[in-house]
C-alpha atoms as a PDB file:
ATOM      1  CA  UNK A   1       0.000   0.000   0.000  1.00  0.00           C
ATOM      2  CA  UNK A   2       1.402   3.136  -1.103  1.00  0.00           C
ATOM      3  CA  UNK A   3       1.164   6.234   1.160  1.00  0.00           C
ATOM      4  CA  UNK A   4       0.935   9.813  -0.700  1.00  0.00           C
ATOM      5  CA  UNK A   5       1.606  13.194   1.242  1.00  0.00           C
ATOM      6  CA  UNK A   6       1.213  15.688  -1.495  1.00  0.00           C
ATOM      7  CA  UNK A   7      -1.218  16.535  -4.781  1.00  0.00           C
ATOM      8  CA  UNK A   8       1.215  16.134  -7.230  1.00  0.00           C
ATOM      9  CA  UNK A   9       1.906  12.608  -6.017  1.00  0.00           C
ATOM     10  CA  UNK A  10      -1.727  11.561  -5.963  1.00  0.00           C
ATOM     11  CA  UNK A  11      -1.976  12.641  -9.690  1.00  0.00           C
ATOM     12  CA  UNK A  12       0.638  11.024 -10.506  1.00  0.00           C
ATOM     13  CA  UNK A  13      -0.449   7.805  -9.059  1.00  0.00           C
ATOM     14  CA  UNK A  14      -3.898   8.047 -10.496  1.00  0.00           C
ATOM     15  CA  UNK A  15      -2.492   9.408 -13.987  1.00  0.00           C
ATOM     16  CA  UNK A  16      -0.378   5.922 -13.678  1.00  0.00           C
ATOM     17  CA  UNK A  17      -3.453   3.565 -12.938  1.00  0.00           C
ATOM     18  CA  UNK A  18      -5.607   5.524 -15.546  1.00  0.00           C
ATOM     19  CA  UNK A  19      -2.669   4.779 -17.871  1.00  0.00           C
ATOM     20  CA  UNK A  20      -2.999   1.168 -16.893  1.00  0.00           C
ATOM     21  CA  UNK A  21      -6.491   0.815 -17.931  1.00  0.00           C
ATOM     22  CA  UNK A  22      -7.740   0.852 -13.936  1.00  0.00           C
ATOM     23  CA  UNK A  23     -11.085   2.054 -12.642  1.00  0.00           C
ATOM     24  CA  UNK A  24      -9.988   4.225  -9.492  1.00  0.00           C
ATOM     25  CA  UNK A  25     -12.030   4.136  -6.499  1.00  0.00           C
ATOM     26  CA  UNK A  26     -11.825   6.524  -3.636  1.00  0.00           C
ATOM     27  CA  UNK A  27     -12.437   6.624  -0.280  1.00  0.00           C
ATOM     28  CA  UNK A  28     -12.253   9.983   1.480  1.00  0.00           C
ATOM     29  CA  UNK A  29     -12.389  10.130   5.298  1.00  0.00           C
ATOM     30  CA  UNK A  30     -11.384  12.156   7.828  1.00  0.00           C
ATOM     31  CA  UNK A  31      -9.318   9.376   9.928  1.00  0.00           C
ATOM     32  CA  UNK A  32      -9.964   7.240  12.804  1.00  0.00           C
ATOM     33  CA  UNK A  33     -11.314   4.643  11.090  1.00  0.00           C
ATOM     34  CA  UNK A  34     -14.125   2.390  11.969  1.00  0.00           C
ATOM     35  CA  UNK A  35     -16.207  -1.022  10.057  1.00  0.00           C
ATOM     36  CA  UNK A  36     -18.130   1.700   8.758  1.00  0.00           C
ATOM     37  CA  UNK A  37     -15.519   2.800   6.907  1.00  0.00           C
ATOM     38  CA  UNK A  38     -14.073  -0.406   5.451  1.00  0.00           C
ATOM     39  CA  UNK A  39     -17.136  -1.194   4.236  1.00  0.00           C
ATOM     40  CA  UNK A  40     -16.755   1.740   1.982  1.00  0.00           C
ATOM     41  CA  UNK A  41     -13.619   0.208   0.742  1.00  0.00           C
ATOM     42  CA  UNK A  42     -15.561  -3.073   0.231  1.00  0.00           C
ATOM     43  CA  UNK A  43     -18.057  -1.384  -2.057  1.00  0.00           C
ATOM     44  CA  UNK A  44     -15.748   0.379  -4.367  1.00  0.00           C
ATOM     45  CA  UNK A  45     -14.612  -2.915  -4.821  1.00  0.00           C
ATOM     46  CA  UNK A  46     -17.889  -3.878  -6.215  1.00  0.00           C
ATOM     47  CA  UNK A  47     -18.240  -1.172  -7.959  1.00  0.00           C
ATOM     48  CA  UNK A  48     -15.603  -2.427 -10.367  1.00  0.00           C
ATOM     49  CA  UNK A  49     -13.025  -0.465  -9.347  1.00  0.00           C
ATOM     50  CA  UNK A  50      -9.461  -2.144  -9.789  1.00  0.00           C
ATOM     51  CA  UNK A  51      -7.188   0.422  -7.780  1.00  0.00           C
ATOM     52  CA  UNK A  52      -8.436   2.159  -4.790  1.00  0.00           C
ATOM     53  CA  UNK A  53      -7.134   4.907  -2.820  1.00  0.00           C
ATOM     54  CA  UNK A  54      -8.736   6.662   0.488  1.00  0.00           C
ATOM     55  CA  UNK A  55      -7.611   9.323   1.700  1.00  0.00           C
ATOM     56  CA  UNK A  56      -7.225  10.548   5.349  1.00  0.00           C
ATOM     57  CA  UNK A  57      -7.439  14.809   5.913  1.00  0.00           C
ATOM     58  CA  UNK A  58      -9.161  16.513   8.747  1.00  0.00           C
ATOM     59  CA  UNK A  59     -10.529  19.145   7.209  1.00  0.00           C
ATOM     60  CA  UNK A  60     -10.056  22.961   9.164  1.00  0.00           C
ATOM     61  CA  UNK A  61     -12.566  24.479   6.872  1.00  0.00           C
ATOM     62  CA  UNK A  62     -15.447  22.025   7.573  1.00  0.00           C
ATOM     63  CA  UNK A  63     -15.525  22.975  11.642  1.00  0.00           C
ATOM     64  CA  UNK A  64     -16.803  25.778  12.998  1.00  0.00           C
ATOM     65  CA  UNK A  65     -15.038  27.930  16.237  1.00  0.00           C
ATOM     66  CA  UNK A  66     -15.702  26.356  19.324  1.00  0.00           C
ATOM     67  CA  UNK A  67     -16.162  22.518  17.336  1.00  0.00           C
ATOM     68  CA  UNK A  68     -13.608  19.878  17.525  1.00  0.00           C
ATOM     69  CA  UNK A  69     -10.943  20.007  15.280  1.00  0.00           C
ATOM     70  CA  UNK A  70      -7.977  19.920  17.232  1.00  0.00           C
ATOM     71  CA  UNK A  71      -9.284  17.625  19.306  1.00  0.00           C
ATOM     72  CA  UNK A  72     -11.008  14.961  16.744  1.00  0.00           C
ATOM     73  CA  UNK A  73      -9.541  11.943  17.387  1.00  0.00           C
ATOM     74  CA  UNK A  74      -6.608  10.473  15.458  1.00  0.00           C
ATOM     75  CA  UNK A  75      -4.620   7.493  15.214  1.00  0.00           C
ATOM     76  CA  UNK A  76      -3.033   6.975  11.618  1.00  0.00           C
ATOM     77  CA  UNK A  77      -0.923   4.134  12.468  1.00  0.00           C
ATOM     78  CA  UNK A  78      -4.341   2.024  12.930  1.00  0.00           C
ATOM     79  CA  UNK A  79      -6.001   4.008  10.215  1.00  0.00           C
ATOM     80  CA  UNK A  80      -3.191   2.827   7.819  1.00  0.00           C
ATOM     81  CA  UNK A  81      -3.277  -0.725   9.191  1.00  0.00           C
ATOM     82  CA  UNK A  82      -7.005  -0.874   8.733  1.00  0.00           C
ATOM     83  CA  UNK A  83      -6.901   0.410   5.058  1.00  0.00           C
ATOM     84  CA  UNK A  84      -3.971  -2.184   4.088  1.00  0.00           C
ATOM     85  CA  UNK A  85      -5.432  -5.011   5.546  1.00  0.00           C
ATOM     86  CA  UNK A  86      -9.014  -4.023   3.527  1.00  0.00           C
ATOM     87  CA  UNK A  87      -6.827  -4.264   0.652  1.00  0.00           C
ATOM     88  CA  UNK A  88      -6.556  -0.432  -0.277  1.00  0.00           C
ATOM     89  CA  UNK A  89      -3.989   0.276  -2.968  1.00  0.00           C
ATOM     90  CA  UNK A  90      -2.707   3.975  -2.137  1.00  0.00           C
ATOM     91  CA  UNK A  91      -3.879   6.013   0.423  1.00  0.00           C
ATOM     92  CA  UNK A  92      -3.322  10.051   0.321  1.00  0.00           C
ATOM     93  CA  UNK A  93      -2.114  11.760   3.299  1.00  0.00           C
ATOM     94  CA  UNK A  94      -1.452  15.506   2.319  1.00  0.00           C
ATOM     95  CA  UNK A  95      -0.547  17.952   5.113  1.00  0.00           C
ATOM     96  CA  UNK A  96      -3.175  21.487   5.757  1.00  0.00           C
ATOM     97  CA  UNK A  97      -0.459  23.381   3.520  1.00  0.00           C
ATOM     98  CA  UNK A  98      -0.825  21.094   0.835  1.00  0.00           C
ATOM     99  CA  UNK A  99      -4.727  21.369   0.643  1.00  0.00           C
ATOM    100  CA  UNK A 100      -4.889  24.931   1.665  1.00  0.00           C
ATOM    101  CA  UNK A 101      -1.296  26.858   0.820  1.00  0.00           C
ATOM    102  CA  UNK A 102      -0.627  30.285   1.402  1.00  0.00           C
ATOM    103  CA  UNK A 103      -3.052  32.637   0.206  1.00  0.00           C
ATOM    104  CA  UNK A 104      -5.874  30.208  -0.186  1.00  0.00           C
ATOM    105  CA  UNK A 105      -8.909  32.354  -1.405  1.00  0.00           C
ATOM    106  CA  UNK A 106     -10.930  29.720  -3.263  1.00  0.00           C
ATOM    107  CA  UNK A 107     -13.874  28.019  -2.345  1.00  0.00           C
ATOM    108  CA  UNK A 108     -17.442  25.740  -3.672  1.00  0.00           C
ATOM    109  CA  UNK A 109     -20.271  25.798  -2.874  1.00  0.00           C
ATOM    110  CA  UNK A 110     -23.326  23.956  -3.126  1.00  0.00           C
ATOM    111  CA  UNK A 111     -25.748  26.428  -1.730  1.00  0.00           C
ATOM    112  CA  UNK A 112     -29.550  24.707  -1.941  1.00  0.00           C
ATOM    113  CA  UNK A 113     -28.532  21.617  -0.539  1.00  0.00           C
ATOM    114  CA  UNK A 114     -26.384  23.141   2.432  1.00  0.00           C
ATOM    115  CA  UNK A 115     -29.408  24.702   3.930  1.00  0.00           C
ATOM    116  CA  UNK A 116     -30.823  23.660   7.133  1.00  0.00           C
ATOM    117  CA  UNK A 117     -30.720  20.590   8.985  1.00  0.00           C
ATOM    118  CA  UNK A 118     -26.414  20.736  10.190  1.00  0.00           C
ATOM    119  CA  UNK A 119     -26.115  23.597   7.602  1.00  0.00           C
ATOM    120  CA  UNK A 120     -27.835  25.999   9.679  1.00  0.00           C
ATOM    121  CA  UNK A 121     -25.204  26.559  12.861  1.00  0.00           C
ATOM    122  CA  UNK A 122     -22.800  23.607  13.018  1.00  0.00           C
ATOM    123  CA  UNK A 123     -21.384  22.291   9.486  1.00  0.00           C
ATOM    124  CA  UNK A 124     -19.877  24.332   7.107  1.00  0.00           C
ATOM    125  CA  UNK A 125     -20.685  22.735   3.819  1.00  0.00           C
ATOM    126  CA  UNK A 126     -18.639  25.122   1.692  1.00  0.00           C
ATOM    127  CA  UNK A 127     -15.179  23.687   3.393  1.00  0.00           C
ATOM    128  CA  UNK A 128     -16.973  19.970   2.985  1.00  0.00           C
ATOM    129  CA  UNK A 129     -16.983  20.663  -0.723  1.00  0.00           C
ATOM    130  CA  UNK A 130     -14.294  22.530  -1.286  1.00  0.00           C
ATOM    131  CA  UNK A 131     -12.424  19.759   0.206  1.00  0.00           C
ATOM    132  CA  UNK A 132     -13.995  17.031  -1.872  1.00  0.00           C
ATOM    133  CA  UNK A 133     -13.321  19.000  -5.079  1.00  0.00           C
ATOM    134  CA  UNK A 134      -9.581  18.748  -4.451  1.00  0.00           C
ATOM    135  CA  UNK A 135      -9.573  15.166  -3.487  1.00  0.00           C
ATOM    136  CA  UNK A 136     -11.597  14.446  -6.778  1.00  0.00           C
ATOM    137  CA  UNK A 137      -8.986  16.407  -8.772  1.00  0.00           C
ATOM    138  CA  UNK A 138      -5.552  14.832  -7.465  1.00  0.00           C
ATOM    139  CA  UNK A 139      -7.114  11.167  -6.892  1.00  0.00           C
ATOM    140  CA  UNK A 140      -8.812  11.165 -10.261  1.00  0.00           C
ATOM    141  CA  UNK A 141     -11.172   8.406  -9.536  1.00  0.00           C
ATOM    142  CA  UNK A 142     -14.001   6.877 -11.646  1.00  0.00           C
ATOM    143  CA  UNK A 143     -15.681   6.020  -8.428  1.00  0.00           C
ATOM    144  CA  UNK A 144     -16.507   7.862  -5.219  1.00  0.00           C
ATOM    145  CA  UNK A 145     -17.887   6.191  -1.811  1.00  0.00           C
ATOM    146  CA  UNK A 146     -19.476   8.462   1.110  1.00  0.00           C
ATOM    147  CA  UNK A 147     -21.855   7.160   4.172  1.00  0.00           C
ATOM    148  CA  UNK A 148     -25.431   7.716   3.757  1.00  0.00           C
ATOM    149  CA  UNK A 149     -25.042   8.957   7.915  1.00  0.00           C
ATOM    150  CA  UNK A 150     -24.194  12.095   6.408  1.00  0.00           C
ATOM    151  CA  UNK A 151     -26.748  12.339   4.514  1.00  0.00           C
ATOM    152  CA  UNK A 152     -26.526  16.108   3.696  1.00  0.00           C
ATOM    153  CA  UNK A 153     -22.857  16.292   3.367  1.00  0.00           C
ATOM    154  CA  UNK A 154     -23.671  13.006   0.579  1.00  0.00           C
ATOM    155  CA  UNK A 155     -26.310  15.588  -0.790  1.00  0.00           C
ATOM    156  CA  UNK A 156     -23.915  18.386  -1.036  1.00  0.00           C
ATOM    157  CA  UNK A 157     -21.330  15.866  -2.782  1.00  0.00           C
ATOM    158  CA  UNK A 158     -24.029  14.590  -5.427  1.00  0.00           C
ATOM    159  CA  UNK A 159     -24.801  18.266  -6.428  1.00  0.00           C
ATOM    160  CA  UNK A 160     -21.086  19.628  -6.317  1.00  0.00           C
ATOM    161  CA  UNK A 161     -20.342  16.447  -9.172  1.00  0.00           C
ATOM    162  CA  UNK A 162     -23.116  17.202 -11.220  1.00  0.00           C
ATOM    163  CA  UNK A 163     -23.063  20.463 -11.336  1.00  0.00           C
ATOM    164  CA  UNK A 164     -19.171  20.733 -12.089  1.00  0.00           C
ATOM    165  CA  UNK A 165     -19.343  18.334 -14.350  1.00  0.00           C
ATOM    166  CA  UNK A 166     -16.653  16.209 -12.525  1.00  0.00           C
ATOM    167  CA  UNK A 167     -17.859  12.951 -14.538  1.00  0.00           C
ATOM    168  CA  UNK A 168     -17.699  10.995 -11.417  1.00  0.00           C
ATOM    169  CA  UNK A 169     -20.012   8.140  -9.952  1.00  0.00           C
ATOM    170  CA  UNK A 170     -21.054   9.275  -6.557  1.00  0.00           C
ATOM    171  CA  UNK A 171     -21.944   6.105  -4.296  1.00  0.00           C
ATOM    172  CA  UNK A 172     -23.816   6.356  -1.025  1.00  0.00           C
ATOM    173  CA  UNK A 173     -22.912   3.624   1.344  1.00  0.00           C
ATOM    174  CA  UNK A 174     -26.298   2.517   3.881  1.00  0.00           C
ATOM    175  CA  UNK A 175     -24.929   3.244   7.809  1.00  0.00           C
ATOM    176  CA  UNK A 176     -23.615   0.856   9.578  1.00  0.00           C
ATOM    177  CA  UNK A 177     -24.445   0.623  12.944  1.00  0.00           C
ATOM    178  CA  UNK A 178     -23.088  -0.978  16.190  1.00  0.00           C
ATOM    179  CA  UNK A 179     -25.149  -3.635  17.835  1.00  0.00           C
ATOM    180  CA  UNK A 180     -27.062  -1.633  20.023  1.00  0.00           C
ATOM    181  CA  UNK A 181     -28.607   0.287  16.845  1.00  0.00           C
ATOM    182  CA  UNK A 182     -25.535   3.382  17.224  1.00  0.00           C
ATOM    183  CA  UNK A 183     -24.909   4.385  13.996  1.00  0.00           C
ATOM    184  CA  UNK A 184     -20.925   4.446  13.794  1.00  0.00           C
ATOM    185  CA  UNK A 185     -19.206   7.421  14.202  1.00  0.00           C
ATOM    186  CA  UNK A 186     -15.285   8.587  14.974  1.00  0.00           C
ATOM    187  CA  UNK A 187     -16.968  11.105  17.149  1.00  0.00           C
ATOM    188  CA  UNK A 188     -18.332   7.804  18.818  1.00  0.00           C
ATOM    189  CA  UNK A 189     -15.209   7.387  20.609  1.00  0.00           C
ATOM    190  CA  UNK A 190     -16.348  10.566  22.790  1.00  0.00           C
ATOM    191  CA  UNK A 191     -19.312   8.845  24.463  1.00  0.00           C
ATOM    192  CA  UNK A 192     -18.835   6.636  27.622  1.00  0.00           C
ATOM    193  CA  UNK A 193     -21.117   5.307  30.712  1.00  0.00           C
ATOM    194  CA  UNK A 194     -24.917   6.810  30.859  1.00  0.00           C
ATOM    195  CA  UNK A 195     -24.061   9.377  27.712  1.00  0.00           C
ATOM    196  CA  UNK A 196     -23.005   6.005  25.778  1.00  0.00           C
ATOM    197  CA  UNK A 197     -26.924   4.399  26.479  1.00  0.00           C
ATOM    198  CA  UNK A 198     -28.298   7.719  26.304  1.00  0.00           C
ATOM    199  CA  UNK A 199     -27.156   7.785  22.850  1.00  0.00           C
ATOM    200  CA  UNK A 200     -29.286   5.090  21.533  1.00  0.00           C
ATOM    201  CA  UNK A 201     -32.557   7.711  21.743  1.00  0.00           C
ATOM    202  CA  UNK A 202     -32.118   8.478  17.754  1.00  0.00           C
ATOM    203  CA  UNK A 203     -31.749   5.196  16.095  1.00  0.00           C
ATOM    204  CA  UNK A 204     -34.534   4.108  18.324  1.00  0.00           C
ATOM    205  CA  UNK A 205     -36.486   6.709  17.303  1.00  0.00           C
ATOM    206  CA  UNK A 206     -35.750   6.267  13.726  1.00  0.00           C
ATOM    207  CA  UNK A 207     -36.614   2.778  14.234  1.00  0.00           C
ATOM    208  CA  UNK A 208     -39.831   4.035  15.597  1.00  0.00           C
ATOM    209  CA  UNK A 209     -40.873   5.278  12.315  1.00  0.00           C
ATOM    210  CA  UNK A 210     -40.047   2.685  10.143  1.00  0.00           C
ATOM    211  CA  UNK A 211     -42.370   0.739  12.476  1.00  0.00           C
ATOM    212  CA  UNK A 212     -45.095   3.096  11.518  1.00  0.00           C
ATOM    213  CA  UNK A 213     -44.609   3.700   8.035  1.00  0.00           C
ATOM    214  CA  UNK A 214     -44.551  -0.190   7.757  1.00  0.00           C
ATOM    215  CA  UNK A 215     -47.620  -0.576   9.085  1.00  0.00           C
ATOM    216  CA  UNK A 216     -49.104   1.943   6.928  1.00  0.00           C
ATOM    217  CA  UNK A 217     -48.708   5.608   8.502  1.00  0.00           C
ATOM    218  CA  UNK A 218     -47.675   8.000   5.772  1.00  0.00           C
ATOM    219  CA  UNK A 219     -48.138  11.554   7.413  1.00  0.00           C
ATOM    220  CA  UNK A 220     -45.095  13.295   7.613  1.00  0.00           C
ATOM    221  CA  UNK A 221     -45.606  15.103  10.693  1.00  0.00           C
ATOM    222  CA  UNK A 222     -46.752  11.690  12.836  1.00  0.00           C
ATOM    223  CA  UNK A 223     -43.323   9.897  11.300  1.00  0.00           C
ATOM    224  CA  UNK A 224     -41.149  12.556  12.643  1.00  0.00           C
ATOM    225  CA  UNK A 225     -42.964  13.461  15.604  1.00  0.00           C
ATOM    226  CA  UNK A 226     -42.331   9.392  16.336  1.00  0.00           C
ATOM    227  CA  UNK A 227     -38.376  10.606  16.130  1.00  0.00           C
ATOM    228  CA  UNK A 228     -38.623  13.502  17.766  1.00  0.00           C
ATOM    229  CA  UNK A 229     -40.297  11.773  21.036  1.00  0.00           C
ATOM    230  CA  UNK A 230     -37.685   9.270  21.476  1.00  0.00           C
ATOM    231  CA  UNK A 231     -34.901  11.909  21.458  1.00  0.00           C
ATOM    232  CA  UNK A 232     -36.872  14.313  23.325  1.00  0.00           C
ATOM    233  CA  UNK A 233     -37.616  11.656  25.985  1.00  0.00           C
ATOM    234  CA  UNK A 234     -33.754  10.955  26.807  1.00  0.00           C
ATOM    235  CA  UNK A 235     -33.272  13.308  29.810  1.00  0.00           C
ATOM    236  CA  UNK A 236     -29.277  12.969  28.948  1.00  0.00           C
ATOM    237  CA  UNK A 237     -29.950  14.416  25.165  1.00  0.00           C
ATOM    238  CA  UNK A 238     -30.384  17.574  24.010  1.00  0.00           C
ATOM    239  CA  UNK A 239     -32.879  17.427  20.144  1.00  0.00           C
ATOM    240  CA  UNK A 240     -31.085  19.731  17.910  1.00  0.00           C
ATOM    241  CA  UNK A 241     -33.703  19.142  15.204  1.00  0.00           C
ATOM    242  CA  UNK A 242     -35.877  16.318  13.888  1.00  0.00           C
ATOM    243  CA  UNK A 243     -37.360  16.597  10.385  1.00  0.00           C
ATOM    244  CA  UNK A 244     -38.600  15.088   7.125  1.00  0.00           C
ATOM    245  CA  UNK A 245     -37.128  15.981   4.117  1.00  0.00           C
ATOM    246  CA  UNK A 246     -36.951  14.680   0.232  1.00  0.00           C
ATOM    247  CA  UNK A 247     -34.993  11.541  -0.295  1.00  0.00           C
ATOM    248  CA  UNK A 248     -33.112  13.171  -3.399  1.00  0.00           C
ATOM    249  CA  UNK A 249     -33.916  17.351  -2.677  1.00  0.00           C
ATOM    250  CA  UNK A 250     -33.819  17.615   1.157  1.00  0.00           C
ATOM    251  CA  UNK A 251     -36.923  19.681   0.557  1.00  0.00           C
ATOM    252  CA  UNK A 252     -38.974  19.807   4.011  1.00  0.00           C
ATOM    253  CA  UNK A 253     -42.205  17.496   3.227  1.00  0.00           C
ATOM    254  CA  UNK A 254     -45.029  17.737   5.465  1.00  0.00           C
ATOM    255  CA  UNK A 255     -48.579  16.097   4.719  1.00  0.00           C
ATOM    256  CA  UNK A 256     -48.908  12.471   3.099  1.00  0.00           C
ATOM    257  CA  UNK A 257     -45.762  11.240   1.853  1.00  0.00           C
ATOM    258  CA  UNK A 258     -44.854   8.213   0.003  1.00  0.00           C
ATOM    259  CA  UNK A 259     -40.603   8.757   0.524  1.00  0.00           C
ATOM    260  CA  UNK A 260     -39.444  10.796   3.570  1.00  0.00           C
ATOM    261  CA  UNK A 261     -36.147  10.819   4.393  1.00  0.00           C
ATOM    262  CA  UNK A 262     -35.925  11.841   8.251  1.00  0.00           C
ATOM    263  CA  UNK A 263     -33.162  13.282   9.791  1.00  0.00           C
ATOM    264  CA  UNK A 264     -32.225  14.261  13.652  1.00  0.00           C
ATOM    265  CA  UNK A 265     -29.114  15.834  15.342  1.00  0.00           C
ATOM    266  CA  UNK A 266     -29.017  15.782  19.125  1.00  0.00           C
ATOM    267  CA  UNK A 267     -26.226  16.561  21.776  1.00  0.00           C
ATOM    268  CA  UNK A 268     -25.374  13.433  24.220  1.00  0.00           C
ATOM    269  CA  UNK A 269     -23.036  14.580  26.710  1.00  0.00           C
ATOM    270  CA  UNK A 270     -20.094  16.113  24.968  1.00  0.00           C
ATOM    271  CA  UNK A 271     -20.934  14.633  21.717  1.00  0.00           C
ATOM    272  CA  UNK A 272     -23.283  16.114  18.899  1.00  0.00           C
ATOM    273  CA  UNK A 273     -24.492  12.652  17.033  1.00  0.00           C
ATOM    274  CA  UNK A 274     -26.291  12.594  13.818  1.00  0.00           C
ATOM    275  CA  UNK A 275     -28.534   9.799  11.769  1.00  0.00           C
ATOM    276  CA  UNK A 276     -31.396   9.640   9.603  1.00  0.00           C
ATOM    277  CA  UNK A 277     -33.718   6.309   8.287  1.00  0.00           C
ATOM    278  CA  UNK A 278     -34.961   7.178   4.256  1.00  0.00           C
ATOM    279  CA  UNK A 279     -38.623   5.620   4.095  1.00  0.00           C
ATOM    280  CA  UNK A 280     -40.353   4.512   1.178  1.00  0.00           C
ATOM    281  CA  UNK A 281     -38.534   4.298  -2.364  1.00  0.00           C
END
């Protein structure tokens, strides 16, 4: 497994494999790797894709003052182990200098999408894209692979490739989730004692609706309201916001819906957590 620490090197590599006839697939992630992540690497696999890279960057310009960026967690030496033993061919390691030098003034933006939902105080989609762009120019890849449990940031990514024109196929992985129903997270690592079961008020919640729209209930409101209980019922969270939006538009829906997907943020402890369940087809 080859490890790349600048932009010119990654283009190099891919302009190598492209020369070879490969199908690239890439990975992007932010480090401290997880199952959820390696199964991204397992589906770029069958997505055809003959040489795949992933890429490990915490972004600066995706977290906003007062988040956690110099205190995400980290461990590269695992994250490296984990990606070589999924069978990941090159993996791109640039430095904040290389992604943003001096004099950085350039940024994308996929404004419809980013609105709302983690867009409205905590995530700053313009760095999430920006970011992405970059990767998608030095890695080159046919293939992309992101985590439906960010389902906005996936959003953002979707309309960022189209709308550039990038020419690249944008896969969205379905969560995967610890035992208890968690959806995995990095930021998972923060939780611990009561704040760890406390944590377990979205999926259920989630899970709550599916219930219901399985057995027939296709109001909007009712669906998320089922969400919104659960978390509001944990005396250890604190609901950030619970609502149902368009599977493909994140356009708020309200009334009788045959597709919702619904989406809640809540604080547990020190830890904002995220997930969302997409109803219907």
């Amino acid at each position: 497994m080859e490890r790349i620490r600048t932009p010119a090197a990654m283009r190099a590599w891919a302009d190598a494999r492209r020369g070879e006839g490969a199908r690239i697939g890439l990975v992007p992630t932010m480090g401290y790797l997880h199952e959820g992540h390696v199964s991204l690497v397992r589906i770029a696999k069958d997505a055809g894709c003959s040489a795949i890279a992933a890429s490990i960057f915490v972004n600066p310009t995706q977290f906003g003052p007062g988040e956690d960026f110099e205190t995400y967690p980290r461990d590269e030496a695992r994250d490296l182990a984990m990606l070589d033993a999924a069978g990941v061919d090159a993996v791109y390691l640039p430095g904040v200098r290389d992604m943003y030098p001096a004099g950085h003034q350039t940024f994308v933006e996929a404004t419809g999408v980013s609105q709302g939902l983690c867009g409205a105080a905590h995530r700053h989609f313009r760095g999430v894209a920006t970011v992405v762009a970059k990767l998608f120019l030095a890695a080159k890849p046919h293939v992309a692979v992101f985590g439906e449990k960010d389902y906005q940031q996936l959003a953002v990514i979707r309309a960022m490739t189209r709308d550039l024109d990038f020419g690249i196929e944008i896969v969205g992985a379905a969560t995967v989730r610890e035992a208890d129903g968690l959806a995995m997270s990095s930021r998972n690592a923060y939780l611990s004692g009561d704040d760890r079961i406390a944590s377990r008020c979205l999926s259920r919640g989630l899970f709550r609706a599916k219930e219901m729209f399985g057995k027939g209930e296709r109001d909007a409101g009712a669906l998320v309201g089922a969400a919104r209980a659960a978390i509001e019922g944990e005396p250890l969270a604190k609901p950030e916001y619970a609502e149902g939006r368009d599977p493909v538009t994140l356009a708020p829906l309200s009334g009788r819906v045959d597709a919702v997907t619904i989406l809640v943020a809540a604080k547990v402890g020190p830890t904002r957590l995220i997930d969302n369940i997409t109803l219907g087809e």
